[in-house]
PDB file of N, CA and C in Angstrom:
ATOM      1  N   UNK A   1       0.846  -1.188   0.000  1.00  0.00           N
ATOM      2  CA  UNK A   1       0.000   0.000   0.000  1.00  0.00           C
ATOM      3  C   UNK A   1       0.887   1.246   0.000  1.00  0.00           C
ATOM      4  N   UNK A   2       0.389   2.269  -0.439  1.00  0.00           N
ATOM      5  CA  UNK A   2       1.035   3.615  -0.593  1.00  0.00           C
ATOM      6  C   UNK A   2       1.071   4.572   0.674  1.00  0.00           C
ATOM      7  N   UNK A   3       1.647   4.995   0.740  1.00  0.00           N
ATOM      8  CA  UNK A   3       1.912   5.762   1.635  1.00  0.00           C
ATOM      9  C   UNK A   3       1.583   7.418   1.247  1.00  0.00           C
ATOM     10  N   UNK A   4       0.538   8.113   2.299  1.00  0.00           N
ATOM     11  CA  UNK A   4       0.555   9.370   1.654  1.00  0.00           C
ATOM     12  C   UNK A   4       1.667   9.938   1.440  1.00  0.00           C
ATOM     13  N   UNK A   5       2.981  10.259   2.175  1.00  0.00           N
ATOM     14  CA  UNK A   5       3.721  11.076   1.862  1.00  0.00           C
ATOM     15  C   UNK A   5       4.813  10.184   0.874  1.00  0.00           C
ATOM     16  N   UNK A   6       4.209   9.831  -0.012  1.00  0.00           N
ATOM     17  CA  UNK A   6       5.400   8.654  -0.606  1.00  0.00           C
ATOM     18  C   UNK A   6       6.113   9.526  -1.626  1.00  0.00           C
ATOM     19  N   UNK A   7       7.501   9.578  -1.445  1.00  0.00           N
ATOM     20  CA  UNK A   7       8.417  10.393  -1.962  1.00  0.00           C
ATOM     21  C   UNK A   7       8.455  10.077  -3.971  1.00  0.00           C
ATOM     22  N   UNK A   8       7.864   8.965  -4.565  1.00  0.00           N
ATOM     23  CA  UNK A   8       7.827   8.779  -5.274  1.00  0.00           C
ATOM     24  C   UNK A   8       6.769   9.366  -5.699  1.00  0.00           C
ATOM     25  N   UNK A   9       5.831   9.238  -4.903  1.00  0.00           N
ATOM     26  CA  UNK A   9       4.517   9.738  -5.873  1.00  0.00           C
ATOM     27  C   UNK A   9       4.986  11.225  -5.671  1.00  0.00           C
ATOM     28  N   UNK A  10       5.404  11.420  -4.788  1.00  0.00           N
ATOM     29  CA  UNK A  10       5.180  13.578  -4.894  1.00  0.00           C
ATOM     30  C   UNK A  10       6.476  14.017  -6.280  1.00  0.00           C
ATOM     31  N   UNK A  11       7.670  13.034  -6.147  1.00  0.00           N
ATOM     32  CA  UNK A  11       8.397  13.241  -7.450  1.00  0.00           C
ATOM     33  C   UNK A  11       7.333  13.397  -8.494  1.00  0.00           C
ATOM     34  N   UNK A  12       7.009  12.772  -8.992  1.00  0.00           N
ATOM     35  CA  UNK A  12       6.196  11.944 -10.358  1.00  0.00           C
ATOM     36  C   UNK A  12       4.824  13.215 -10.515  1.00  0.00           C
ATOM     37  N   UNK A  13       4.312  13.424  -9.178  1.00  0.00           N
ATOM     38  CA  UNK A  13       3.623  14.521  -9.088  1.00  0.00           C
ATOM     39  C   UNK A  13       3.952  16.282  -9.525  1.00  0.00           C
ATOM     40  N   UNK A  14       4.808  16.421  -9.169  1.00  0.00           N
ATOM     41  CA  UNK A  14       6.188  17.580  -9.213  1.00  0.00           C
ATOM     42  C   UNK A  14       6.020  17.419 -10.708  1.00  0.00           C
ATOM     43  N   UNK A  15       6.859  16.453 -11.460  1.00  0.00           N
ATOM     44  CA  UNK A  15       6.708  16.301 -12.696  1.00  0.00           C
ATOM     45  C   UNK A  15       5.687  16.735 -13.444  1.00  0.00           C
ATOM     46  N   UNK A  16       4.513  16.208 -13.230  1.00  0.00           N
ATOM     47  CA  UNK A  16       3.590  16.136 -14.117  1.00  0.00           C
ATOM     48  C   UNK A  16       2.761  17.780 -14.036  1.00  0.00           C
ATOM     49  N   UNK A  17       2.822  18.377 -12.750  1.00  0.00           N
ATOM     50  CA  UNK A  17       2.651  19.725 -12.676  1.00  0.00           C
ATOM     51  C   UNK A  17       3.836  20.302 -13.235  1.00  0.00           C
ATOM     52  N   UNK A  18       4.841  20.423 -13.456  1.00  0.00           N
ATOM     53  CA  UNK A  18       5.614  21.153 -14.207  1.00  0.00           C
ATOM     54  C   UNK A  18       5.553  20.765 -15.756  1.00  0.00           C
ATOM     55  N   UNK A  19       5.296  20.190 -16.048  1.00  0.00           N
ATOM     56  CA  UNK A  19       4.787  19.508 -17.780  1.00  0.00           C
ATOM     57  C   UNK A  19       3.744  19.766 -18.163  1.00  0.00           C
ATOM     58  N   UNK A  20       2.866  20.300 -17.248  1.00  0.00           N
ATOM     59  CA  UNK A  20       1.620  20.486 -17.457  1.00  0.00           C
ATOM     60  C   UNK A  20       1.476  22.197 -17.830  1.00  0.00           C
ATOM     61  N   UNK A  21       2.300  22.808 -17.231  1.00  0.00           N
ATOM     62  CA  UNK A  21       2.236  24.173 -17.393  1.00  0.00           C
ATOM     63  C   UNK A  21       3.308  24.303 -18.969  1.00  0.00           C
ATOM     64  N   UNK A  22       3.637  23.323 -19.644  1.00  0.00           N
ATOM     65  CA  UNK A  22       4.078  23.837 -20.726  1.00  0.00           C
ATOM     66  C   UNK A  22       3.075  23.757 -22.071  1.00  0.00           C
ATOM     67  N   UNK A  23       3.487  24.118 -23.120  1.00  0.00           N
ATOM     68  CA  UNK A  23       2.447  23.793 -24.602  1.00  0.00           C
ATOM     69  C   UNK A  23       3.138  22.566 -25.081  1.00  0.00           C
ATOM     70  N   UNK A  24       2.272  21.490 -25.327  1.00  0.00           N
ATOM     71  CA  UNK A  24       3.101  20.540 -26.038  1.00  0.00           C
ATOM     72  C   UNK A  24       1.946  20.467 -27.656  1.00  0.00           C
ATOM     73  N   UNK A  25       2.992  20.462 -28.745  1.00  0.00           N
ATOM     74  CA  UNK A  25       2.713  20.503 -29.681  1.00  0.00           C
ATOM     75  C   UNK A  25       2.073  18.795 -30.052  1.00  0.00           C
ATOM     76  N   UNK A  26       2.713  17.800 -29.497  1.00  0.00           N
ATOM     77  CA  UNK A  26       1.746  16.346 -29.903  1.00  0.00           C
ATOM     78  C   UNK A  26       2.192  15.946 -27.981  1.00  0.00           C
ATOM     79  N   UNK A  27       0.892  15.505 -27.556  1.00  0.00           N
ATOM     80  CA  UNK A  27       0.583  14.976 -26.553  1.00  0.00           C
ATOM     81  C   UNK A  27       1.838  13.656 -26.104  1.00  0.00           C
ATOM     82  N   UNK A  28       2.113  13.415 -26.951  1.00  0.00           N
ATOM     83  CA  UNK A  28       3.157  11.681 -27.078  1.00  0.00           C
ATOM     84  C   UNK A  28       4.057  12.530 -26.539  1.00  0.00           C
ATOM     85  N   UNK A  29       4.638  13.924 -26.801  1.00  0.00           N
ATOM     86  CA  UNK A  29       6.106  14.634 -26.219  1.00  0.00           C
ATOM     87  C   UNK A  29       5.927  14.574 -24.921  1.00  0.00           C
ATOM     88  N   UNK A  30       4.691  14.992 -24.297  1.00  0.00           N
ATOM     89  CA  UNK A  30       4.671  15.444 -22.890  1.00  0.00           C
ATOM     90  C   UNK A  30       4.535  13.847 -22.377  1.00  0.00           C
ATOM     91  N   UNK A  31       3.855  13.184 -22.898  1.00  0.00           N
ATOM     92  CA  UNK A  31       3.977  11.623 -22.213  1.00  0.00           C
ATOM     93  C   UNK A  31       5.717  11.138 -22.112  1.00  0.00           C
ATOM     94  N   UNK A  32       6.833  11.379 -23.298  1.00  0.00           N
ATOM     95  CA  UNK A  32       7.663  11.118 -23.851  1.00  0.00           C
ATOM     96  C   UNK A  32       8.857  11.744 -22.214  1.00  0.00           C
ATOM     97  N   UNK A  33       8.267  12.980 -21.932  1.00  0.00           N
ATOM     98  CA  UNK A  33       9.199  13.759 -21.264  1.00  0.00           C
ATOM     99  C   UNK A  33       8.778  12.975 -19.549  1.00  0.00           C
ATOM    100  N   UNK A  34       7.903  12.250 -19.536  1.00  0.00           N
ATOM    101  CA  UNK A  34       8.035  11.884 -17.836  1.00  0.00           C
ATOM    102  C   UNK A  34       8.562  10.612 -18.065  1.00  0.00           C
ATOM    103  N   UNK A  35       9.199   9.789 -18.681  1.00  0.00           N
ATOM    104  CA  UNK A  35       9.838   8.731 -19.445  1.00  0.00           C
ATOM    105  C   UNK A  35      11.175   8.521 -18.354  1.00  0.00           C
ATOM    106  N   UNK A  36      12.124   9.734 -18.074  1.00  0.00           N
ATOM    107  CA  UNK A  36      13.283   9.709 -17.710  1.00  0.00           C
ATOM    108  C   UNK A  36      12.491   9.437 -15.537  1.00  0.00           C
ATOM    109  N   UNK A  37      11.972  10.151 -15.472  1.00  0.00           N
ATOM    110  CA  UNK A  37      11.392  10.296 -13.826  1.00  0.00           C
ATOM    111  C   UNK A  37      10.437   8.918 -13.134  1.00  0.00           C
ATOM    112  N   UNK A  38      10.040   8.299 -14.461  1.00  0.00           N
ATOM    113  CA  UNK A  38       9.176   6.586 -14.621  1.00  0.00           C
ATOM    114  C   UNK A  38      10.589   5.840 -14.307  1.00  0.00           C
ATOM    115  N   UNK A  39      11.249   6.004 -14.913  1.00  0.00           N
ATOM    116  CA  UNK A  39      12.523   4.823 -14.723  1.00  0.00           C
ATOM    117  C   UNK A  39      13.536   5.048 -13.498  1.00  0.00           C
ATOM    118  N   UNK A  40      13.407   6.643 -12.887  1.00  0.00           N
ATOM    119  CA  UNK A  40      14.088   6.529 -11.941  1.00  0.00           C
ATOM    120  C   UNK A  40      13.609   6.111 -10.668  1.00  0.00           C
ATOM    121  N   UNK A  41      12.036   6.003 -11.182  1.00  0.00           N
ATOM    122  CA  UNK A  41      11.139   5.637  -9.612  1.00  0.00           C
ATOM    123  C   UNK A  41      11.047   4.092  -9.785  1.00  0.00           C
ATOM    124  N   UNK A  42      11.119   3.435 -10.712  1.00  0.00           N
ATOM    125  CA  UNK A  42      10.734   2.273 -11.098  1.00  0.00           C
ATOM    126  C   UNK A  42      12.377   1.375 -10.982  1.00  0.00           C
ATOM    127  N   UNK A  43      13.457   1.973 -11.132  1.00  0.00           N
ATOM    128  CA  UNK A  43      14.742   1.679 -10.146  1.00  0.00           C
ATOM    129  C   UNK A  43      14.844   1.717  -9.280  1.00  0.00           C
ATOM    130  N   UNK A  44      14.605   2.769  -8.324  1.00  0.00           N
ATOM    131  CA  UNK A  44      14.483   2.792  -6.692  1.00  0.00           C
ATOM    132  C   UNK A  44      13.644   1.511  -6.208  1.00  0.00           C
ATOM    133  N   UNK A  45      12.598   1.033  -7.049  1.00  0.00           N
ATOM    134  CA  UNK A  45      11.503   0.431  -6.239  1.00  0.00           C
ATOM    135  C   UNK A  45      11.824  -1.434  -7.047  1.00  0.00           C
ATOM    136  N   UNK A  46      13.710  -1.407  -7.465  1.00  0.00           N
ATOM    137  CA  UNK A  46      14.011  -2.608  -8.042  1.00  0.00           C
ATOM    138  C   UNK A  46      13.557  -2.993  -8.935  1.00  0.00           C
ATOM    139  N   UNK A  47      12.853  -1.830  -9.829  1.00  0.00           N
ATOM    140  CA  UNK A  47      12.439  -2.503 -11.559  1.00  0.00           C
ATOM    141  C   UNK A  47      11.364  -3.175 -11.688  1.00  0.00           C
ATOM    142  N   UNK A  48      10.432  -3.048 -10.256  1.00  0.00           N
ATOM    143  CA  UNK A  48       9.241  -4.124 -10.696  1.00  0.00           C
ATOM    144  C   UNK A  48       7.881  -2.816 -10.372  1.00  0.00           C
ATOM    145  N   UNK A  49       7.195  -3.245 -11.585  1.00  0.00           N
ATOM    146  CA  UNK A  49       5.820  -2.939 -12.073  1.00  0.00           C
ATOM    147  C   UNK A  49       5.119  -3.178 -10.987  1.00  0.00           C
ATOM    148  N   UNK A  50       4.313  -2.408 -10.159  1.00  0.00           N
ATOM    149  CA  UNK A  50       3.265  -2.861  -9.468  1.00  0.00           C
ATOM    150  C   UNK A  50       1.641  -3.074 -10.094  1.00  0.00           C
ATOM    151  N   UNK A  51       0.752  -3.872  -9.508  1.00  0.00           N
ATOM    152  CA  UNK A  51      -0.774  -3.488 -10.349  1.00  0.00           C
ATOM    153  C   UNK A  51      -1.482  -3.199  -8.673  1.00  0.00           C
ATOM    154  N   UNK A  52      -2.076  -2.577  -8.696  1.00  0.00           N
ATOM    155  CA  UNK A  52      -3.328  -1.770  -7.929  1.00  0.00           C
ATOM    156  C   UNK A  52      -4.381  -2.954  -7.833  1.00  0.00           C
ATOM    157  N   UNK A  53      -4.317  -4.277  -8.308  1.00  0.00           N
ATOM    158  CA  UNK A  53      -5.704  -5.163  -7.913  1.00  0.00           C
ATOM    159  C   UNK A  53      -5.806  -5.505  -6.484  1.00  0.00           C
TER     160      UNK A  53
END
């Protein structure tokens, strides 16, 4: 289970509010640009995919 103050989600969060305040000309760029901040949270947490079931 998640933790409210989970340092990953407020990264990933951070992110997506700062990407959000830019213009992206095709939607795939701004998906494209949280790409690098997915893999650094998804290393910390040993490379494994979680599912929410």
């Amino acid at each position: 289970m998640r933790s409210e103050h989970d340092p990953n989600l407020e990264l990933y969060a951070e992110v997506k509010r700062s990407l959000a305040e830019r213009t992206w000309r095709h939607v795939q760029h701004c998906a494209d640009a949280k790409t690098k901040v997915v893999q650094e949270i998804l290393a910390r947490a040993g490379g494994r995919e979680r599912s929410e079931d």
